[in-house]
C-alpha atoms as a PDB file:
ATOM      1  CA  UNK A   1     106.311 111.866-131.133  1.00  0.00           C
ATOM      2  CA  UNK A   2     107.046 113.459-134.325  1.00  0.00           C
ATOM      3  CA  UNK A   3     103.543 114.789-136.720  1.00  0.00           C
ATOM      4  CA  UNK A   4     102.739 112.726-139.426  1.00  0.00           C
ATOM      5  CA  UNK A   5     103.132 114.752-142.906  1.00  0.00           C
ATOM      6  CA  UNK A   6     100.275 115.238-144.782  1.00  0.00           C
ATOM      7  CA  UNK A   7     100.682 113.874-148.280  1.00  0.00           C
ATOM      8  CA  UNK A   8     100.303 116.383-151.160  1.00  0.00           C
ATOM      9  CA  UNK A   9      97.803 116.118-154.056  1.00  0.00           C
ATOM     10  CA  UNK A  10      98.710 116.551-157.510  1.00  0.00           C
ATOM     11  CA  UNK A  11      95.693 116.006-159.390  1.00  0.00           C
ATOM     12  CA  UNK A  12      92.278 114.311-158.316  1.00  0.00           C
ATOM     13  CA  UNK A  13      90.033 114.007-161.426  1.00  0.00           C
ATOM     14  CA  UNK A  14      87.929 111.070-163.538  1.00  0.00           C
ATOM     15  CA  UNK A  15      91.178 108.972-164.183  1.00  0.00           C
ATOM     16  CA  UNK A  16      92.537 108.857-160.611  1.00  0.00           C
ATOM     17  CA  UNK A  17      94.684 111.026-158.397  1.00  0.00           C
ATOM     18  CA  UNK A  18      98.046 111.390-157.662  1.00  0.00           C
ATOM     19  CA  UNK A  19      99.797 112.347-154.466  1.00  0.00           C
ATOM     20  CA  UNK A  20     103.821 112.818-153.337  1.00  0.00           C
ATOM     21  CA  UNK A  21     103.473 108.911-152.207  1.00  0.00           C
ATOM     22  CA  UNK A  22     100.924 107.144-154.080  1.00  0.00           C
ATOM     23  CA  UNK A  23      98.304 106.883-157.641  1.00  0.00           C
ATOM     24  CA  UNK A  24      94.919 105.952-157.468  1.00  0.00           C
ATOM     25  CA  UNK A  25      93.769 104.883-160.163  1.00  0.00           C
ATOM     26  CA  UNK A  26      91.245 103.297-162.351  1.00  0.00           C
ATOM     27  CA  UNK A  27      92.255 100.513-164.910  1.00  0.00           C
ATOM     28  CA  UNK A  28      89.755  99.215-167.817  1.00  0.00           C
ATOM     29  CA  UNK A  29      87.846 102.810-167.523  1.00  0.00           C
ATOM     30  CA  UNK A  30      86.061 103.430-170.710  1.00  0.00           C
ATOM     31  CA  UNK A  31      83.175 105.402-172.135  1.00  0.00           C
ATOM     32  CA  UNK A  32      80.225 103.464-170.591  1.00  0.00           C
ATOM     33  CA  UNK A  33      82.506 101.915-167.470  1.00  0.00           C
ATOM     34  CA  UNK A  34      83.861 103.335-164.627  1.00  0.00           C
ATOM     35  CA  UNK A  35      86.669 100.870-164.029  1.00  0.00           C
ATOM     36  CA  UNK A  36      87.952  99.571-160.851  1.00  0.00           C
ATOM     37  CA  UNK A  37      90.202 101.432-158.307  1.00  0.00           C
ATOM     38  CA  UNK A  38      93.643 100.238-158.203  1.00  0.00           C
ATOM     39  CA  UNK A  39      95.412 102.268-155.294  1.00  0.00           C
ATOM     40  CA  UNK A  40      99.462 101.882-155.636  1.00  0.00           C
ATOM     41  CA  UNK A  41     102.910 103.253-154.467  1.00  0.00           C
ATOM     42  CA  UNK A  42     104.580 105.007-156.644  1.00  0.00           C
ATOM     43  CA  UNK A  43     107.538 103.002-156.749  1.00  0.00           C
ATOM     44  CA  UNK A  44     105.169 100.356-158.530  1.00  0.00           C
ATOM     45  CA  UNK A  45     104.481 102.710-161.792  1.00  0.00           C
ATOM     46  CA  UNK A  46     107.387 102.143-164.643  1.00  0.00           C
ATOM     47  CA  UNK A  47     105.446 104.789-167.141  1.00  0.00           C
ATOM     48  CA  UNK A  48     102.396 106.525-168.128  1.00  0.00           C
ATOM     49  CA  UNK A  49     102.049 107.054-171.908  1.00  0.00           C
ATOM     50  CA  UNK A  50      98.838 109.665-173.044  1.00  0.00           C
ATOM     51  CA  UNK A  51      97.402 108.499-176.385  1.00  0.00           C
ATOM     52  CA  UNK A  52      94.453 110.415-178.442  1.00  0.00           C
ATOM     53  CA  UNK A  53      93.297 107.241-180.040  1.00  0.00           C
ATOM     54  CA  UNK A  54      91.084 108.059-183.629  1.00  0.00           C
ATOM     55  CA  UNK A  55      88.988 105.459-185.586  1.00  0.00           C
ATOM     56  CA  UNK A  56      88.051 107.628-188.959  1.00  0.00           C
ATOM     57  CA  UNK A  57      86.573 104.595-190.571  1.00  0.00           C
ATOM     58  CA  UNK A  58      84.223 103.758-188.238  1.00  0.00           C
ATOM     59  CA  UNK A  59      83.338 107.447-186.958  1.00  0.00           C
ATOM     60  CA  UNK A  60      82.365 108.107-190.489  1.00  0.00           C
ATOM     61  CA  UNK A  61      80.337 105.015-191.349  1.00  0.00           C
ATOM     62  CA  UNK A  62      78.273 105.748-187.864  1.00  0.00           C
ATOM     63  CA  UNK A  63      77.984 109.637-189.143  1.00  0.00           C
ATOM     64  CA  UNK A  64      76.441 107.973-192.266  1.00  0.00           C
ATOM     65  CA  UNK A  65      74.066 105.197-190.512  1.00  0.00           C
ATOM     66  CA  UNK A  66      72.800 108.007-188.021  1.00  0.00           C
ATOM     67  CA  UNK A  67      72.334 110.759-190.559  1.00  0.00           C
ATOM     68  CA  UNK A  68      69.209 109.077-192.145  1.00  0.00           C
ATOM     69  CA  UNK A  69      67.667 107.092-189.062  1.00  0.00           C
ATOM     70  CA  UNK A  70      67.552 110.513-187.260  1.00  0.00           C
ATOM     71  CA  UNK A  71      64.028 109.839-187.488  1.00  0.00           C
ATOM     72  CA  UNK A  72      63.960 107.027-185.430  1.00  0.00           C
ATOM     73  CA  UNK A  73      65.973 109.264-183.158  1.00  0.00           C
ATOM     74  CA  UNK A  74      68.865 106.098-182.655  1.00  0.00           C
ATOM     75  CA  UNK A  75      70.664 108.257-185.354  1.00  0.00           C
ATOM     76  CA  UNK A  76      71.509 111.069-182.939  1.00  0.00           C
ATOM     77  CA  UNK A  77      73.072 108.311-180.867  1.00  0.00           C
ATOM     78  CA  UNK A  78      75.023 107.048-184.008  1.00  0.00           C
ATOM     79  CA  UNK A  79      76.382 110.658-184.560  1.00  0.00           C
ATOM     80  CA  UNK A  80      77.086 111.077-181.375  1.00  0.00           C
ATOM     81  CA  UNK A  81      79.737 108.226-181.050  1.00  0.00           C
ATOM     82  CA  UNK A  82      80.622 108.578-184.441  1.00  0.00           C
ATOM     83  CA  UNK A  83      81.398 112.065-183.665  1.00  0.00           C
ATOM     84  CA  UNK A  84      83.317 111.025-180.515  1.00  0.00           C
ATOM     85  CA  UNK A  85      85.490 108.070-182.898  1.00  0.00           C
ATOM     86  CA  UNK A  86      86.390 110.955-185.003  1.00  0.00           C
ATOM     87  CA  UNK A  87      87.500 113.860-182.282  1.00  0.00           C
ATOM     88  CA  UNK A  88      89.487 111.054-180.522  1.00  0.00           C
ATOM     89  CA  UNK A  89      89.384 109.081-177.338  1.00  0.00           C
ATOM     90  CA  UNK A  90      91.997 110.142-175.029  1.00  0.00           C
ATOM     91  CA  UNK A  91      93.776 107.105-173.283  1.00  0.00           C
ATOM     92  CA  UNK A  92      95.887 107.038-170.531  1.00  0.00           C
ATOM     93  CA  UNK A  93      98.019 103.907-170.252  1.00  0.00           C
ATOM     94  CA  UNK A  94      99.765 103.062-166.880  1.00  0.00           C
ATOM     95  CA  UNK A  95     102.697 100.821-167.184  1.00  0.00           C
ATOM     96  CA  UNK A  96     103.620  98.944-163.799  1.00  0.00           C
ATOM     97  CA  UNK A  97     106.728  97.544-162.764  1.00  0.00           C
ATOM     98  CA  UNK A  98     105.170  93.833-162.891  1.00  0.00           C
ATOM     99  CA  UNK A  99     104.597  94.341-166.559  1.00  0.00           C
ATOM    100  CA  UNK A 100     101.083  95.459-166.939  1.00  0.00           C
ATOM    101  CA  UNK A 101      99.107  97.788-168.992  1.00  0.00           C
ATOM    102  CA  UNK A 102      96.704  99.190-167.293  1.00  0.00           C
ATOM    103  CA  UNK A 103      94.150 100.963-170.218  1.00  0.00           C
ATOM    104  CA  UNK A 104      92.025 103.999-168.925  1.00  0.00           C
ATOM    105  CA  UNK A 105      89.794 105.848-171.692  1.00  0.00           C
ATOM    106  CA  UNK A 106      87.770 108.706-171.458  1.00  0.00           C
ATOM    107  CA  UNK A 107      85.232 110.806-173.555  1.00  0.00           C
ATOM    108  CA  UNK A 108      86.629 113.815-175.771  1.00  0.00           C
ATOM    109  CA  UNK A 109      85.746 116.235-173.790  1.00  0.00           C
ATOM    110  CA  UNK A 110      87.921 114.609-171.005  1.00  0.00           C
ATOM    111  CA  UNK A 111      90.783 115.206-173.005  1.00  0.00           C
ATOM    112  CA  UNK A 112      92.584 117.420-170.591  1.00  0.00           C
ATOM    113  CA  UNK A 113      91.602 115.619-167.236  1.00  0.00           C
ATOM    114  CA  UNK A 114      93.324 112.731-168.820  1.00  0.00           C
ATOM    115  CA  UNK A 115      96.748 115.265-169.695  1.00  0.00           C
ATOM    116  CA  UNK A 116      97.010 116.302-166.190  1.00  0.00           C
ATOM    117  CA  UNK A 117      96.676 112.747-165.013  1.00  0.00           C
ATOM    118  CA  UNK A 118      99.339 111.602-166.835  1.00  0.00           C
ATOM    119  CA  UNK A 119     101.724 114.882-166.293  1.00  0.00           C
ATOM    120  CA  UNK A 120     100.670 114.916-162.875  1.00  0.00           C
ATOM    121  CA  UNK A 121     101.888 111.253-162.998  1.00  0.00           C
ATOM    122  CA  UNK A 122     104.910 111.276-164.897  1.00  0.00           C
ATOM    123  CA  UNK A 123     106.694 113.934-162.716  1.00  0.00           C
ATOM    124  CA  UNK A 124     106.130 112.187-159.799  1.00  0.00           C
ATOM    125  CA  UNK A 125     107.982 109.221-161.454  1.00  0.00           C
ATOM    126  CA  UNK A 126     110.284 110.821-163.893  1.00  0.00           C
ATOM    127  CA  UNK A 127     110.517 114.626-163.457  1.00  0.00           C
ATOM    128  CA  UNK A 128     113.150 115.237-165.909  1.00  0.00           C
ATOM    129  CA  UNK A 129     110.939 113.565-168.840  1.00  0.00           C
ATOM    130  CA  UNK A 130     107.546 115.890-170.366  1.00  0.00           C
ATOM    131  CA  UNK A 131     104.649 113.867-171.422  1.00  0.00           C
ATOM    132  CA  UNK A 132     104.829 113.002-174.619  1.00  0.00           C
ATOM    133  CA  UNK A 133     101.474 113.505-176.856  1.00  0.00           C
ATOM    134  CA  UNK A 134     100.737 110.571-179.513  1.00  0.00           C
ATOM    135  CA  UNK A 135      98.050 110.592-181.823  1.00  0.00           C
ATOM    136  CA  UNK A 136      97.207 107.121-183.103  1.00  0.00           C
ATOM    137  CA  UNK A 137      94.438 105.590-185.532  1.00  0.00           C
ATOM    138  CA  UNK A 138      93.743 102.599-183.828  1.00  0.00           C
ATOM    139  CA  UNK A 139      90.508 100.948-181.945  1.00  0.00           C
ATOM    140  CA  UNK A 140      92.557  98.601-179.681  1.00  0.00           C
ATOM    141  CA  UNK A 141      95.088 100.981-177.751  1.00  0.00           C
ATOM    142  CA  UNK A 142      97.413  99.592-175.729  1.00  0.00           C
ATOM    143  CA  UNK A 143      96.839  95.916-177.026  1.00  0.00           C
ATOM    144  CA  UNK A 144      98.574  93.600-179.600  1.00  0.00           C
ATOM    145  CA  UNK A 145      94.946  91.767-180.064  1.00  0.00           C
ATOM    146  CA  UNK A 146      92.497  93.115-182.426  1.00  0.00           C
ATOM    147  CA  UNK A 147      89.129  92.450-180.719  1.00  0.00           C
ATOM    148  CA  UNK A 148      86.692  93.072-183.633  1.00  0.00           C
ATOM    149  CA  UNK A 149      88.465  91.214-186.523  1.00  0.00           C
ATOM    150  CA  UNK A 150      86.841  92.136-190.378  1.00  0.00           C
ATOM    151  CA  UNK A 151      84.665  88.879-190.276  1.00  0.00           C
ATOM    152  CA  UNK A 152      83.366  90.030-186.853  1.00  0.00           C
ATOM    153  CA  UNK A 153      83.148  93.455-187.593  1.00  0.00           C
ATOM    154  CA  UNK A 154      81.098  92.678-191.365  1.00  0.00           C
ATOM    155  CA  UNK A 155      78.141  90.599-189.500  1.00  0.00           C
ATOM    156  CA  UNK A 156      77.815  93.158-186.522  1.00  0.00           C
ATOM    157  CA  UNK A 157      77.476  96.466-189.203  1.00  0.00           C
ATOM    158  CA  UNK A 158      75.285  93.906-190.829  1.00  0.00           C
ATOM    159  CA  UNK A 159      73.052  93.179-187.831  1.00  0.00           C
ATOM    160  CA  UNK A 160      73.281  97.290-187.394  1.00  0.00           C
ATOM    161  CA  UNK A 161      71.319  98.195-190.737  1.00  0.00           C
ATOM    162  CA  UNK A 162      68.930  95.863-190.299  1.00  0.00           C
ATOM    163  CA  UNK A 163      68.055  97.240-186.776  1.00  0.00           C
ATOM    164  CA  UNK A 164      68.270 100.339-188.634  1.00  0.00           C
ATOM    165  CA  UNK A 165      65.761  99.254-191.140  1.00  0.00           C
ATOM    166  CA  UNK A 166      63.543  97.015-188.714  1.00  0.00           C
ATOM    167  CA  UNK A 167      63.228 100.226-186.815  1.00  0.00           C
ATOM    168  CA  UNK A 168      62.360 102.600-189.597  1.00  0.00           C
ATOM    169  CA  UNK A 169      59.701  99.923-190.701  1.00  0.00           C
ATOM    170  CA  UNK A 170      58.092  99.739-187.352  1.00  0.00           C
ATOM    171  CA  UNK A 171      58.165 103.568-187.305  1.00  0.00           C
ATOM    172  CA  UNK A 172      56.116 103.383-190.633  1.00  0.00           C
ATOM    173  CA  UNK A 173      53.650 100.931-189.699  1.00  0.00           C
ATOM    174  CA  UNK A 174      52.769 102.813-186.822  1.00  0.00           C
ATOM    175  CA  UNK A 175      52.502 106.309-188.556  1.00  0.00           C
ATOM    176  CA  UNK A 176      49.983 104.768-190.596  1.00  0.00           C
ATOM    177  CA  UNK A 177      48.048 103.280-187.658  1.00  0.00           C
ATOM    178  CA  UNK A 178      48.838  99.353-187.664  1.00  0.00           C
ATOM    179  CA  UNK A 179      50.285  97.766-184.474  1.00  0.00           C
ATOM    180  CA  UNK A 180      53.339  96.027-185.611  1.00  0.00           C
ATOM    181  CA  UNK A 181      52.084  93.034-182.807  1.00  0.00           C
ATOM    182  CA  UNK A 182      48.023  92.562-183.791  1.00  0.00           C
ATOM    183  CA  UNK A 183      47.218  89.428-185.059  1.00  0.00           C
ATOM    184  CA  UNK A 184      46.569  89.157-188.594  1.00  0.00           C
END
């Protein structure tokens, strides 16, 4: 009876891992989510494209809500995803042979995970072909739909600063020793 071969691992990081025979991987990963596992041959992946996705706009207006509600200490978190919209997301997008696009994003600082995934990826499918690098401006990568159209996008920075401002108010009553919930 002849020995089974053991398959060889490419890479094995946040994004998946890729072996000789098969991907793991995890589609509709994103900052917060972990995304589900989608385990497939190799013969079922058409491409992998690797996309450093930037949103200057928005990383700069969150910069400039966070800077002055750092006393409220929600402005750190403001900075800190404003900070991440500027550096760039990196996205991997996995391109099956039924036609779909499967979107996985990480954090900045996952930036390179995410290159070896894809490298690791695209020479199992197409050695002769490097990964290419893309740098886009863009919030919705790898779609044609635009989630978070202006109207949308006006009321929820609306609904933001006065969070903002509720919150700084509250802060204020407090520091000067009234309980924003006592009876009048």
């Amino acid at each position: 009876m002849p020995e089974a071969e053991a398959e060889t691992t490419y890479v094995d990081n946040i994004f998946g891992s890729v072996t000789d025979e098969r991907v793991v991987y995890h589609p509709n990963r994103g900052w917060l989510t972990e995304g589900r596992e989608e385990n497939a041959p190799l013969s079922h992946i058409a491409s992998v494209e690797f996309v450093i996705s930037r949103s200057f706009g928005n990383g700069i207006l969150l910069i400039l809500i966070g800077v002055p509600t750092m006393l409220v200490l929600v402005g750190v978190m403001f900075i800190l995803f404003g900070y991440c919209l500027l550096k760039g997301t990196p996205t991997v997008i996995v391109n099956t042979t039924d036609g779909n696009r499967e979107i996985m994003k990480g954090w900045p600082w996952h930036r390179e995970q995410a290159y070896d995934f894809a490298k690791a990826l695209q020479g199992r499918i197409r050695p002769d072909q490097e990964v290419r690098l893309e740098y886009v401006s863009s919030v919705s990568v790898g779609t044609s739909r635009h989630f978070l159209n202006r109207p949308l996008l006006v009321v929820a920075v609306m609904a933001l600063i006065f969070i903002v401002i509720w919150a700084i108010v509250w802060l204020g009553m407090v520091f000067f020793g009234f309980t924003p919930f006592s009876s009048l």
